[in-house]
Protein backbone atom coordinates (compact mmCIF):
# COMPACT_ATOMS: atom_id res chain seq x y z
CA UNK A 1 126.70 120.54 94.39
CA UNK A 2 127.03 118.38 91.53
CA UNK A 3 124.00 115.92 91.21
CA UNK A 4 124.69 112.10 92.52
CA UNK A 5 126.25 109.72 90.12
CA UNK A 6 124.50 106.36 89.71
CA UNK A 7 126.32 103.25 88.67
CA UNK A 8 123.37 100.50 89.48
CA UNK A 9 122.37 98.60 85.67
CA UNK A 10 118.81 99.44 84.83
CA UNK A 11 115.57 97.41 84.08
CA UNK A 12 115.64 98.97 80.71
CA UNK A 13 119.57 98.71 80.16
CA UNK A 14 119.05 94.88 81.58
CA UNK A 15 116.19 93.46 79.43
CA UNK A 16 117.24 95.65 75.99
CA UNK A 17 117.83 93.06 73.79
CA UNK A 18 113.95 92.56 74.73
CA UNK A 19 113.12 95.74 74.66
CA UNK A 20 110.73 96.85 71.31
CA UNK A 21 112.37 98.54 68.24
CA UNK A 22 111.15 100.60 65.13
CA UNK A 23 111.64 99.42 61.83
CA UNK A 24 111.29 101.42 58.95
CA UNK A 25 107.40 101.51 58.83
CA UNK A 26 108.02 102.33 62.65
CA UNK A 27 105.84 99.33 63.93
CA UNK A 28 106.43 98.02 67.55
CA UNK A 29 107.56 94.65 67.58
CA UNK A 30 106.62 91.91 69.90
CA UNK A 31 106.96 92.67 73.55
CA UNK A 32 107.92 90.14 76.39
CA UNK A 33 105.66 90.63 79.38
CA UNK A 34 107.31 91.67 82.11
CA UNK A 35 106.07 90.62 85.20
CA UNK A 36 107.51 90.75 88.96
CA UNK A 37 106.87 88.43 92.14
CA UNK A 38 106.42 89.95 95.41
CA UNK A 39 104.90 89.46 98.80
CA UNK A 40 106.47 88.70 102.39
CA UNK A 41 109.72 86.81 102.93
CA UNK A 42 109.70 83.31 102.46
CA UNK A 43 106.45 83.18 100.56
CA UNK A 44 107.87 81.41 98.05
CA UNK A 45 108.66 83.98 94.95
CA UNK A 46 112.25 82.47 93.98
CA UNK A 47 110.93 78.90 94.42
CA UNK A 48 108.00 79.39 92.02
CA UNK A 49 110.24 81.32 89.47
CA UNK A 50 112.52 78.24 89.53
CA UNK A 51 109.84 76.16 88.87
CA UNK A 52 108.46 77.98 86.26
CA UNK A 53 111.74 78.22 84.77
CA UNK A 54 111.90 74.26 85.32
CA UNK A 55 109.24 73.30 83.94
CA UNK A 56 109.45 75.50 80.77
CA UNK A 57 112.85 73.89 80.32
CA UNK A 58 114.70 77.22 80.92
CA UNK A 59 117.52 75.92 82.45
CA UNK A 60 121.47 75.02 81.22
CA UNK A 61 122.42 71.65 81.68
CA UNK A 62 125.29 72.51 83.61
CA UNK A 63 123.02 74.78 86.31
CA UNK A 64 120.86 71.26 86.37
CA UNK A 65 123.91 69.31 87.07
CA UNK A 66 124.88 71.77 89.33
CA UNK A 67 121.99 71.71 91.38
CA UNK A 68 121.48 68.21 91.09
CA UNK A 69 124.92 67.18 93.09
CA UNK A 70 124.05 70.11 95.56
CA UNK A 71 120.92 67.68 96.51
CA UNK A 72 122.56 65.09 96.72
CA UNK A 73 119.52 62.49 95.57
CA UNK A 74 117.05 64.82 97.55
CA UNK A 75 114.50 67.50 95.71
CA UNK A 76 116.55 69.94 93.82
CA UNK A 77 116.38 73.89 95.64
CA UNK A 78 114.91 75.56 92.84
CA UNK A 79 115.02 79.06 94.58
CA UNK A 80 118.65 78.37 94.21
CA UNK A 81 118.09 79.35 90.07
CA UNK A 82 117.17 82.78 91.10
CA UNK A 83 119.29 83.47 94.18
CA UNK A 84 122.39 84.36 92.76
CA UNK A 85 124.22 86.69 95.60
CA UNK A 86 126.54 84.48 98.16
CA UNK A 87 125.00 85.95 100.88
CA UNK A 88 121.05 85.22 99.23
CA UNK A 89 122.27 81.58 99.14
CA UNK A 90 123.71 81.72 102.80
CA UNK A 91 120.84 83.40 104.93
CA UNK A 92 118.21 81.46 102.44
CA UNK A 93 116.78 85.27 101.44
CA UNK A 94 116.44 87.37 98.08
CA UNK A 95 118.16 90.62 98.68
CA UNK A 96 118.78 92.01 95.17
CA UNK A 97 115.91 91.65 92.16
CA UNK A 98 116.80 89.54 89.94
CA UNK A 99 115.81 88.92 86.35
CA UNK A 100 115.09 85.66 84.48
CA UNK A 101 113.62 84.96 81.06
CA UNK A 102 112.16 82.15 79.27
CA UNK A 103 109.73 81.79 76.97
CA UNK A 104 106.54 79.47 76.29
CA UNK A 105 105.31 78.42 72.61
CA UNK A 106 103.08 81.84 72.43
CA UNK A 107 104.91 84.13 74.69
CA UNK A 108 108.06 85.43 75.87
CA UNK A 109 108.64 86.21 79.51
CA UNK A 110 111.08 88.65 81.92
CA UNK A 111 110.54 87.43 85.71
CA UNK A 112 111.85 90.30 88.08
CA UNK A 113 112.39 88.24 91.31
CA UNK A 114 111.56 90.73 94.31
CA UNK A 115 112.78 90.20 97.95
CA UNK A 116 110.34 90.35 100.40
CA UNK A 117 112.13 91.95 103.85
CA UNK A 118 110.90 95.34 104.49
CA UNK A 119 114.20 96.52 104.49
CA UNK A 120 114.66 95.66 100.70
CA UNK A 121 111.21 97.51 99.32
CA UNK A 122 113.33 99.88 97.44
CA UNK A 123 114.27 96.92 95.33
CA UNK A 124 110.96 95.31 95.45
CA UNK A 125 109.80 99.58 94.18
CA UNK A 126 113.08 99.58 91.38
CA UNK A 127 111.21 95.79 89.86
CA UNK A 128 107.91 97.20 90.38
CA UNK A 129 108.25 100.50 88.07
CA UNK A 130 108.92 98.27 84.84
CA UNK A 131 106.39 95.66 85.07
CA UNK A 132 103.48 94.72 83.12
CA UNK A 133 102.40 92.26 86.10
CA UNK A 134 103.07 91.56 89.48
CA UNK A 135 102.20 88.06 90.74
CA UNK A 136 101.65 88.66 94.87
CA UNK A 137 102.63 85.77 96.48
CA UNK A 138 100.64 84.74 99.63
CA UNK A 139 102.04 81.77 102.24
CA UNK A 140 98.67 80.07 103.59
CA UNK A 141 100.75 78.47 106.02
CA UNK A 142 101.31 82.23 108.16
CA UNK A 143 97.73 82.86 107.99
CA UNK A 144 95.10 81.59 110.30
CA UNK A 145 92.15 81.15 107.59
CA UNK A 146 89.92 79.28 110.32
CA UNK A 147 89.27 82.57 112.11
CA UNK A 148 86.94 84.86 111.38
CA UNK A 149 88.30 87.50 109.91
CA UNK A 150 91.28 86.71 107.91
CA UNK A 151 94.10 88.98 108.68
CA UNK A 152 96.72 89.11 105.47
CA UNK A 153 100.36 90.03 106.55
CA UNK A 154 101.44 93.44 106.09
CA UNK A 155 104.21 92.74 103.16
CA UNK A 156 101.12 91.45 101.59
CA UNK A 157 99.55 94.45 101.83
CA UNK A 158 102.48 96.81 100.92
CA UNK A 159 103.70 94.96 98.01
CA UNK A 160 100.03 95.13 96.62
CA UNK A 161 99.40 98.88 97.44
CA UNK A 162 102.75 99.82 95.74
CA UNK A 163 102.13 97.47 93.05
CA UNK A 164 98.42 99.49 92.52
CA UNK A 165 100.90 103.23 93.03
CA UNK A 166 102.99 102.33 90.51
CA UNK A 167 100.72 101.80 88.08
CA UNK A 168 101.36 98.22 87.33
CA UNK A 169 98.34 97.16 85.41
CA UNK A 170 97.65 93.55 86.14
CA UNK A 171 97.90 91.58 89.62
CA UNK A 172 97.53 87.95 90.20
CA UNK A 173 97.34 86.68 93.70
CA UNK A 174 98.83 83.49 94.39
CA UNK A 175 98.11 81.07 97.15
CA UNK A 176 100.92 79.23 97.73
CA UNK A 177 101.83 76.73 99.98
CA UNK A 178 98.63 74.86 99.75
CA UNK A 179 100.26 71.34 99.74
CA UNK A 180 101.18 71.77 103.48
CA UNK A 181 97.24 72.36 104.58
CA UNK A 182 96.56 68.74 105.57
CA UNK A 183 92.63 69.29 105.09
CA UNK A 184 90.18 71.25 103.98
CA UNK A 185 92.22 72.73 101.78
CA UNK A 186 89.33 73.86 99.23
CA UNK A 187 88.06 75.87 102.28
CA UNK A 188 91.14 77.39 103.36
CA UNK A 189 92.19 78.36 100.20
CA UNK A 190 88.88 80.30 99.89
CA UNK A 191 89.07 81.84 103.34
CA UNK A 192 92.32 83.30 102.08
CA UNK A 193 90.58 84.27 98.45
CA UNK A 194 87.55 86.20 100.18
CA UNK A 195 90.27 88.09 102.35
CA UNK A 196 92.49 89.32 99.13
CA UNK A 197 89.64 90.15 97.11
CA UNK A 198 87.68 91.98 100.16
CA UNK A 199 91.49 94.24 100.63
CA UNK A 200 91.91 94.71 97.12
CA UNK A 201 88.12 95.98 96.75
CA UNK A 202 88.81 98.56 99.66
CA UNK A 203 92.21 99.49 98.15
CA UNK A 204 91.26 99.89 94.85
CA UNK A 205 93.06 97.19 93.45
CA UNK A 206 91.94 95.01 90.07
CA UNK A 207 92.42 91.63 90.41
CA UNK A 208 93.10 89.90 87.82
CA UNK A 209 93.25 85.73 89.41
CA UNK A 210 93.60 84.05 92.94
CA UNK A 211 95.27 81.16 92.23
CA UNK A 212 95.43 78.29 94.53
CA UNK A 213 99.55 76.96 94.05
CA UNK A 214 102.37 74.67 95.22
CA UNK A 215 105.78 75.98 93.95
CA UNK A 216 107.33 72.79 95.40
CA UNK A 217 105.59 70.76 94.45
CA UNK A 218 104.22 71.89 91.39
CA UNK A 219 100.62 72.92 91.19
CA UNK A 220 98.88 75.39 89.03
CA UNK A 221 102.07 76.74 88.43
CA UNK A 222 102.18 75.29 84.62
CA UNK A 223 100.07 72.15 84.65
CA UNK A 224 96.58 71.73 86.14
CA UNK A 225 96.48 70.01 89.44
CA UNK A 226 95.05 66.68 90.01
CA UNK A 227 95.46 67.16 94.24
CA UNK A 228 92.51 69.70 93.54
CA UNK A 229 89.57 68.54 91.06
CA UNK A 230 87.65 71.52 93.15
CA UNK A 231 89.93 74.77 91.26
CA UNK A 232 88.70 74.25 87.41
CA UNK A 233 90.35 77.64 86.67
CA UNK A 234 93.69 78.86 84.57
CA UNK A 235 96.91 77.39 85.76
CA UNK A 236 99.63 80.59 86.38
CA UNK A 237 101.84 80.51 83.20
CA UNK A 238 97.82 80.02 81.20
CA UNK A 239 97.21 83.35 83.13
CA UNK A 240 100.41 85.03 82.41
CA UNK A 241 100.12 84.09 78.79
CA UNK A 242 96.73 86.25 78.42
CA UNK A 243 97.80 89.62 80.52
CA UNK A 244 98.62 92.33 78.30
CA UNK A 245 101.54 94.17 78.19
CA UNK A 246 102.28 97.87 79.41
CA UNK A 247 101.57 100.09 76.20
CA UNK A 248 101.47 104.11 76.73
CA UNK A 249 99.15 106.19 74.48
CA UNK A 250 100.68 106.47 71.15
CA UNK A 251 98.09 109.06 69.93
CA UNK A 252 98.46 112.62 70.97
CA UNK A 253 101.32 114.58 72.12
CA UNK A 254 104.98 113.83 71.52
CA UNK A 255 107.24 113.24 75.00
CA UNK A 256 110.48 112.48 74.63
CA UNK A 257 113.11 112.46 77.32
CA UNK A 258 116.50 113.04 75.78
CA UNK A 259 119.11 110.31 77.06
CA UNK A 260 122.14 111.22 75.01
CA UNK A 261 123.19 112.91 71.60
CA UNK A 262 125.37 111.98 69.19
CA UNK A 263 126.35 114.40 66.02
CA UNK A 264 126.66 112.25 62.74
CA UNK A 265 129.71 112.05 60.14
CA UNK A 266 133.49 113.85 61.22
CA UNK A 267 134.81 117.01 61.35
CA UNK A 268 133.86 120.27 62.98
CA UNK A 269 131.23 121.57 60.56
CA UNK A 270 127.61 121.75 60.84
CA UNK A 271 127.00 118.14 60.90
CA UNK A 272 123.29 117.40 62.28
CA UNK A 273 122.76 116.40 66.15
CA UNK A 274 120.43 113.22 67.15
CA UNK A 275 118.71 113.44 70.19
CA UNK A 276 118.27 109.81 71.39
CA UNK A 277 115.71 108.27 74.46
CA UNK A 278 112.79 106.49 74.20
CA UNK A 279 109.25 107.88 74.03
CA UNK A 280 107.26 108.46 76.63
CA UNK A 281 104.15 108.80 74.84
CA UNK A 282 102.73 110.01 71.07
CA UNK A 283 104.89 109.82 67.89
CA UNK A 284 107.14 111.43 66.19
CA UNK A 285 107.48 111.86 62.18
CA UNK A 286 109.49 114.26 59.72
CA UNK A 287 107.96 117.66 59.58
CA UNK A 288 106.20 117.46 63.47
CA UNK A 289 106.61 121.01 65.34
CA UNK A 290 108.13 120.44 68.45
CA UNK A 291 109.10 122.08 71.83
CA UNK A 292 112.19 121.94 74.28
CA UNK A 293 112.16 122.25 77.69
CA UNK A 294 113.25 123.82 79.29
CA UNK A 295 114.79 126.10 76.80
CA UNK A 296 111.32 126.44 75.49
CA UNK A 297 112.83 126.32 71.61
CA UNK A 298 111.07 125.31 68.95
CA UNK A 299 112.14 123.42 66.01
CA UNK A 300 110.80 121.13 63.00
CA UNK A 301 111.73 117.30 63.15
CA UNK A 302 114.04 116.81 60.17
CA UNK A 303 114.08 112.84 60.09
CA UNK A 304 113.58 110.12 62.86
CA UNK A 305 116.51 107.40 63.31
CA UNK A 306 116.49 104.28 65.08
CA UNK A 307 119.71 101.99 65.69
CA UNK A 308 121.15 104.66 62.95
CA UNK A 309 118.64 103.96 59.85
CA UNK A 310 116.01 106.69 58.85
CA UNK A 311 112.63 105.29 59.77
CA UNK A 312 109.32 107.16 59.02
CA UNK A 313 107.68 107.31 62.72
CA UNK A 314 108.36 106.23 66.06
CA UNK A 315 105.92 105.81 68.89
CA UNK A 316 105.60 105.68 72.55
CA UNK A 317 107.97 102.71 74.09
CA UNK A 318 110.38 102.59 71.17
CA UNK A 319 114.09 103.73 71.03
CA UNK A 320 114.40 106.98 68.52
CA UNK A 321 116.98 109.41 67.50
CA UNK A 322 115.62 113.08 66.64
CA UNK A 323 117.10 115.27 64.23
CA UNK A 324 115.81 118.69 63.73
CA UNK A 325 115.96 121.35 61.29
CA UNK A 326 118.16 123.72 62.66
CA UNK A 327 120.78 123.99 66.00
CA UNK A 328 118.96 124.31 68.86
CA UNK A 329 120.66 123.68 72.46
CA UNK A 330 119.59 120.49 73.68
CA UNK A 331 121.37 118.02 76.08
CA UNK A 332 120.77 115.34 78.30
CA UNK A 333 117.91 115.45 80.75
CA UNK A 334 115.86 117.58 78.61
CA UNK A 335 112.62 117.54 77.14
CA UNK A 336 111.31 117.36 73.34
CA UNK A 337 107.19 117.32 73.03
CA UNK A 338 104.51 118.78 71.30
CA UNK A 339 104.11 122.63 71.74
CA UNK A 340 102.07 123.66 74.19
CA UNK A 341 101.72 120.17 75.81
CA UNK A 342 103.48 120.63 78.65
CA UNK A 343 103.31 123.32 81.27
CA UNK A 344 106.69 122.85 83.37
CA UNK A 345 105.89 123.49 87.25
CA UNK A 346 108.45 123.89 90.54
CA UNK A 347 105.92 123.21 93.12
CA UNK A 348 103.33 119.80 92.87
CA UNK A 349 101.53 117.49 94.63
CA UNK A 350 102.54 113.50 94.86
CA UNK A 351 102.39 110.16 96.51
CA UNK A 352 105.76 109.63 97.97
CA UNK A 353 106.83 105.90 98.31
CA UNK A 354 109.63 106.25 101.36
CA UNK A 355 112.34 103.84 101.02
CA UNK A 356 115.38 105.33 103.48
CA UNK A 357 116.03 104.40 107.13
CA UNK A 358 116.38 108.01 107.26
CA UNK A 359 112.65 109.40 107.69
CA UNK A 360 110.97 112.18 105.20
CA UNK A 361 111.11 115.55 106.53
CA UNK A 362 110.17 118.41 105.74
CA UNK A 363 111.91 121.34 104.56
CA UNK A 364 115.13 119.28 104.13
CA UNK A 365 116.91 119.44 100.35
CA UNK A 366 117.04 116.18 98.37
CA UNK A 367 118.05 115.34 94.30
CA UNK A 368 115.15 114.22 92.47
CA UNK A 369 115.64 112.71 88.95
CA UNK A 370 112.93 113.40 86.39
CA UNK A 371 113.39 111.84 83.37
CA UNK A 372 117.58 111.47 82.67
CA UNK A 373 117.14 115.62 84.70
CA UNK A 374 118.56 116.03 87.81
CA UNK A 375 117.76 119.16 89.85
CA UNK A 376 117.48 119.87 93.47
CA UNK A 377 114.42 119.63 95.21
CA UNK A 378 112.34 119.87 99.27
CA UNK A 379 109.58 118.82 100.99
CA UNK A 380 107.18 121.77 101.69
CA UNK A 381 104.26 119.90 103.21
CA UNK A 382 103.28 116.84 104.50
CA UNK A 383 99.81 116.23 104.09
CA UNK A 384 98.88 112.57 105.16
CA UNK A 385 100.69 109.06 105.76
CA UNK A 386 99.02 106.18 104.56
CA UNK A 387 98.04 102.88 107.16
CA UNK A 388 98.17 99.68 105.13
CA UNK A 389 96.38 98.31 107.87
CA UNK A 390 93.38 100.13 107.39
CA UNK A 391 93.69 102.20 104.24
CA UNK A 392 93.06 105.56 106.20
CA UNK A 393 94.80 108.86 105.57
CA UNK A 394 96.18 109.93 108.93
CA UNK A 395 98.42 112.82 109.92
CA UNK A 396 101.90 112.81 110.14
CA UNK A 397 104.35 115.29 109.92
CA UNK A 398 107.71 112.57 108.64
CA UNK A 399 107.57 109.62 106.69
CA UNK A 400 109.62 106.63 107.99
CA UNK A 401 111.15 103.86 105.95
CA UNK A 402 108.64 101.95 103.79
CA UNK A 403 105.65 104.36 104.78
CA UNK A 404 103.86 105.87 101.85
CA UNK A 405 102.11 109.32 101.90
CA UNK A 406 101.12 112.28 100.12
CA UNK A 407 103.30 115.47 100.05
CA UNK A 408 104.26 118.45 97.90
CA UNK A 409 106.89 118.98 96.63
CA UNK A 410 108.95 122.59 95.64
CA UNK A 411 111.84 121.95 92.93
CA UNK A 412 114.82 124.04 92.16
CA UNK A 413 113.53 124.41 88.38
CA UNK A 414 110.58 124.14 87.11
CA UNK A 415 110.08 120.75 85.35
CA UNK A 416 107.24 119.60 82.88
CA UNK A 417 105.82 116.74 85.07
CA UNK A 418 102.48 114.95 84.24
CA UNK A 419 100.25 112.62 86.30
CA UNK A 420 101.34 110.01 86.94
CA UNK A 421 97.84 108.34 86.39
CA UNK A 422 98.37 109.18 82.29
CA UNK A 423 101.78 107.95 82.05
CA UNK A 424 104.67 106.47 84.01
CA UNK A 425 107.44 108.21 82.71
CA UNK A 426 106.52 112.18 82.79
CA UNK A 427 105.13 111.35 85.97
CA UNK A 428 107.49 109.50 88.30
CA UNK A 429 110.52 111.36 90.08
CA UNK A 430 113.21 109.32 92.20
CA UNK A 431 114.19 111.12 95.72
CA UNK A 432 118.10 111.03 96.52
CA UNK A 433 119.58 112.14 100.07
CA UNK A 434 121.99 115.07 98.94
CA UNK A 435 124.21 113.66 101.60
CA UNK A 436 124.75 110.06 101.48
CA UNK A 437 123.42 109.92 97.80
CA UNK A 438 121.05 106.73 98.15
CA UNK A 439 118.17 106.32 96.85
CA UNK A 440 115.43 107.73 99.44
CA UNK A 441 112.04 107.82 97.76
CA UNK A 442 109.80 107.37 94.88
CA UNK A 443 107.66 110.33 94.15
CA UNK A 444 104.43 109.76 91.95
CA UNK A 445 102.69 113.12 90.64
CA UNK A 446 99.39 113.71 91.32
């Protein structure tokens, strides 16, 4: 069986003119943070993007116009600048992410617009993996902050747990909707603070703002709010502005996941191969040892290219060719990395992030893609299924769609996976059904 063929664009292959390059001292240029909106449907994600976009002055003229005779003299639908699929604009719903950019005096920006209907997580998981945010959006008006205990809605929950799984470093809660509480808003806007920070304590989550907003209308979202003289704290975009950016170790071991090779100058002679992808972690530099997996090979780097110059080191999160000193048989999906880093396994524990209709089972055969590797793959145990509700373990013995557990995992070859907890890219697999070739799962290692 010949492993399923993907034609879906990227994150990376959609935001690369963004994405950071080597020069010839092999520094890392300025990075655009990358940041995601999530929460439950109709919380307000694709209306807040379009303001931010609006207000930053990120739109054509002509999509202004545009919008402005679809209004006909009433407010303009800013959701409308993110919902770009017919049938988004139709049923008033994000179904596809969808990415945005724009840029302030001190930072650039990439908005991944999430939708929030369970049956679109996989989407919401796809946005997720790339970001250096994710702003959590939270609709006061479906919550009943009077009572006492504040109950947040399960989307909520799940967009913030998977958020935390895949490693996303900073999360901003954002209260939106407050313009529609008619009083006491200072109160309910706390109410609904003390309940996200009390969930995110118990689910290990680091906050980094609640922010009390009004997409519609405006507030907090990149000017201070004069409806609420009580909130004295950063506006959204002065938050965003601050987070840092995703940056893997640079020191340490070389890992770098081979995407494609290309063999310089004409002819059929011995003309030297480059072995292109971008770092997972470490440098690389003329005269490093290295490893391959899984041949196992070793070679010495003979120079380091990037956009097909000769640069003197790359490092984690930049693009780089690799040249070696001699032939060695290397093609796409494998490995090149420090010797003796990397101890390739076929059998590992990992959170699995379920994403099919189609539930988890055990002992049934699906493609998992590590790295640009492909290689067949089962279930062998399933140890626990996580309740959002209350953050317990509990049995289970499947995993249904959006349900998130931890399982192990037996591959078809051994492959030289890494926590996922030290870095993103060694350490996160994607589950395919062998027989309808969707995209099932996310697997992180443990």
């Amino acid at each position: 069986m010949n492993a399923p063929m993907t034609s879906n664009v990227t994150h990376n292959e959609a935001t690369q003119e963004l994405a950071p390059h080597c020069d010839a001292q092999g520094e890392l240029a300025h990075k655009a943070l990358r940041f995601l909106t999530a929460g439950s449907v109709d919380d307000g994600k694709s209306t807040l993007i379009g303001r931010l976009l609006f207000d930053s002055r990120a739109i054509l003229a002509d999509q202004l116009d545009a919008l402005e005779k679809r209004a006909a003299g009433a407010p303009i639908d800013l959701s409308l600048l993110t919902d770009g699929l017919e049938a988004e604009r139709e049923q008033g719903i994000t179904i596809d992410v969808a990415y945005r950019y724009f840029a302030t005096r001190t930072r650039k920006f990439i908005i991944a617009d999430a939708p929030g209907h369970e049956q679109y997580t996989r989407n919401m998981v796809t946005a997720a993996a790339g970001s250096d945010a994710a702003v959590v959006l939270v609709d006061i008006t479906k919550i009943d902050w009077r009572a006492a205990t504040v109950e947040l809605l399960p989307q909520t929950k799940r967009h913030s747990l998977l958020a935390r799984l895949l490693r996303v470093p900073s999360i901003v809660f954002a209260v939106n909707k407050l313009d529609a509480v008619e009083a006491d808003t200072q109160a309910a806007f706390e109410a609904v603070r003390n309940a996200l920070l009390g969930f995110a304590e118990q689910a290990g989550i680091t906050v980094k703002g609640v922010i009390p907003v009004s997409a519609l209308r405006g507030d907090n979202v990149t000017t201070p709010s004069a409806n609420w003289p009580w909130y004295a704290g950063p506006t959204l975009l002065q938050l965003l502005e601050t987070l840092p950016v995703t940056d893997e170790r640079h020191d340490g071991a070389l890992l770098h996941p081979v995407q494609y090779v290309t063999r310089e100058g004409e002819g059929t002679g011995h003309q030297p191969r480059t072995f292109w992808g971008r770092i997972a972690h470490g440098g690389v530099q003329a005269g490093d040892a290295v490893q391959v997996f899984p041949s196992g090979e070793t070679a010495t780097v003979a120079e380091v290219r990037h956009a097909g110059e000769v640069v003197d080191r790359c490092e984690a999160g930049q693009s780089a060719g690799i040249v070696l000193d001699r032939q060695v048989d290397i093609s796409r999906g494998d490995w090149i990395a420090t010797p003796g880093s990397l101890t390739p396994r076929d059998q590992f524990s990992a959170t699995l992030a379920w994403l099919d209709t189609e539930a988890a089972q055990v002992g049934r055969k699906y493609w998992v893609r590590h790295g640009n590797r492909w290689v067949q793959a089962r279930i062998t145990a399933i140890d626990s299924r996580l309740d959002i509700h209350t953050l317990q373990d509990t049995d289970a013995h499947e995993l249904a769609v959006n349900e998130i557990g931890r399982v192990q995992i037996q591959t078809q070859q051994p492959l030289p996976v890494e926590p996922y907890a030290d870095n993103r890219v060694g350490g996160a697999l994607i589950v395919v059904d062998a027989t309808t070739n969707r995209t099932s799962g996310a697997l992180l290692v443990a």
